[in-house]
C-alpha atoms as a PDB file:
ATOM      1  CA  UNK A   1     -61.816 -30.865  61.573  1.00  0.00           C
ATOM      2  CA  UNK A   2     -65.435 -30.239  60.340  1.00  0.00           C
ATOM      3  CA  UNK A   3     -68.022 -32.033  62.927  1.00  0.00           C
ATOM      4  CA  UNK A   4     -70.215 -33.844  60.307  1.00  0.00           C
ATOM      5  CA  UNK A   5     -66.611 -36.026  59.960  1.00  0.00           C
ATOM      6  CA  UNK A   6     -65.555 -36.676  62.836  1.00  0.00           C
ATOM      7  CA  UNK A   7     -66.774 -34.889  66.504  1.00  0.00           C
ATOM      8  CA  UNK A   8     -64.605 -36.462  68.759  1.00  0.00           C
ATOM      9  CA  UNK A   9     -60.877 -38.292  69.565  1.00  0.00           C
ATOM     10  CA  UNK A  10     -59.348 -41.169  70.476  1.00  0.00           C
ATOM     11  CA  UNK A  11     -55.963 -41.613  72.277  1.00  0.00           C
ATOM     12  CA  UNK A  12     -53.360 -44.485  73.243  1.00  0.00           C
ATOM     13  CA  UNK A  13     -52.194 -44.045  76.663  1.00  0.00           C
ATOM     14  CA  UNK A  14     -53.578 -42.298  80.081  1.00  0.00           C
ATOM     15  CA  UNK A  15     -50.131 -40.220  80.991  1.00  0.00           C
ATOM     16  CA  UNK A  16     -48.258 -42.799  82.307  1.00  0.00           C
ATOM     17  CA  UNK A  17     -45.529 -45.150  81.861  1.00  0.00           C
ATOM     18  CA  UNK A  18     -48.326 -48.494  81.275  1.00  0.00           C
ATOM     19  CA  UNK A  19     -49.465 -46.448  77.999  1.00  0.00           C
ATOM     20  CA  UNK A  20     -46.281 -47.609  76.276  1.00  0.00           C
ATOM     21  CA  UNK A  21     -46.968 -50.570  74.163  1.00  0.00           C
ATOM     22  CA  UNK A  22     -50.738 -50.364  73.846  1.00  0.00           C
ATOM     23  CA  UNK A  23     -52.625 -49.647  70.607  1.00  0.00           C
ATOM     24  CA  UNK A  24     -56.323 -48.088  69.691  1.00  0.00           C
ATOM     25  CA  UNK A  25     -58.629 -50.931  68.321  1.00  0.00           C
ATOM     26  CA  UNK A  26     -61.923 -50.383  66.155  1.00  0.00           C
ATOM     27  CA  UNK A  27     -64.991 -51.565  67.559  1.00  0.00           C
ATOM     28  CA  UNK A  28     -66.975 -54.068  65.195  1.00  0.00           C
ATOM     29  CA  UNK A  29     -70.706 -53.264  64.332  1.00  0.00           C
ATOM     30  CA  UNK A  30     -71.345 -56.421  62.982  1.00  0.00           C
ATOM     31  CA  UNK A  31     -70.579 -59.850  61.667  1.00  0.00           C
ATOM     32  CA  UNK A  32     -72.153 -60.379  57.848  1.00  0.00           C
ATOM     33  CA  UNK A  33     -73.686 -63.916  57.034  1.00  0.00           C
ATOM     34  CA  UNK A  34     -70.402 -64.651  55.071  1.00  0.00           C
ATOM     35  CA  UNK A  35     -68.220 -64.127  58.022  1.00  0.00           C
ATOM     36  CA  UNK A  36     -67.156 -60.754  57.059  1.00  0.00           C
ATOM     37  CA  UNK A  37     -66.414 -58.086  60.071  1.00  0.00           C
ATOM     38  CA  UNK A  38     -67.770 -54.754  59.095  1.00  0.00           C
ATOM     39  CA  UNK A  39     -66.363 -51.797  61.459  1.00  0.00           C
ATOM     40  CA  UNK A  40     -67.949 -49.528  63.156  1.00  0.00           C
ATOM     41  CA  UNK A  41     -68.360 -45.883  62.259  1.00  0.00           C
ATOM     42  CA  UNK A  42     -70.258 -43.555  64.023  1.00  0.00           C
ATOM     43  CA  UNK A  43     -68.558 -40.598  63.079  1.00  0.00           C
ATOM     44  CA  UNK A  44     -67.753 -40.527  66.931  1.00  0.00           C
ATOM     45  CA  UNK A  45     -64.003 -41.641  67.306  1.00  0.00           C
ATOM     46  CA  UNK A  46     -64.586 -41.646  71.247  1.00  0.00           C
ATOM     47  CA  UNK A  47     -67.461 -44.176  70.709  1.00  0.00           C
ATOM     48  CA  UNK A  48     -66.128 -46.108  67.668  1.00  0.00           C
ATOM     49  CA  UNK A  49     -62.480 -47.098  69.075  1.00  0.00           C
ATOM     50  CA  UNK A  50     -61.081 -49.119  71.935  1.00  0.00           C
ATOM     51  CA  UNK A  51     -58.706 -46.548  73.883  1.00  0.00           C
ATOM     52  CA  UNK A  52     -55.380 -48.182  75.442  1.00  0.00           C
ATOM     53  CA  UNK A  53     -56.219 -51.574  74.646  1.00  0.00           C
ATOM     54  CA  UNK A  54     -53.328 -54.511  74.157  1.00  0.00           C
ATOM     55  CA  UNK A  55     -51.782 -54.863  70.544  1.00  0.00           C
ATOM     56  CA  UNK A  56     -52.998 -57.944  68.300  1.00  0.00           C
ATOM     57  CA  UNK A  57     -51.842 -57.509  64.741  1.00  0.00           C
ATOM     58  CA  UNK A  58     -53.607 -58.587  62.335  1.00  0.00           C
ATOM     59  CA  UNK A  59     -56.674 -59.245  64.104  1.00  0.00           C
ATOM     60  CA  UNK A  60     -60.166 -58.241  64.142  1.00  0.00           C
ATOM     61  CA  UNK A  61     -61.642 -58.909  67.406  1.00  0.00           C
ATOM     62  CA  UNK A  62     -65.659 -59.996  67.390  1.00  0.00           C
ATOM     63  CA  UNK A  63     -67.581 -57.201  69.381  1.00  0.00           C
END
């Protein structure tokens, strides 16, 4: 993948068996005056997600 899009990964799980039934999360970058939760993106997927973290469908955590 071209750079400029994206120069790094993300991941679920660290190699062993307490990866299993995590997810990958994106960060928020901010909270607009209407509530609304934009996302962040850096074009750094290292920097922009939460690795491993616990599963919560449906929801957009604040930062």
């Amino acid at each position: 993948m071209n750079p400029s899009l994206d120069i790094s990964w993300t991941h679920c799980g660290d190699g062993d068996d307490a990866r299993y039934g995590k997810s990958v999360k994106r960060k928020v970058d901010r909270v607009e005056s209407d509530g609304r939760k934009v996302l962040l993106d850096t074009n750094d997927s290292a920097f922009d997600f939460i690795p491993t973290a616990e599963p919560s469908p449906g929801t957009i955590e604040d930062k």
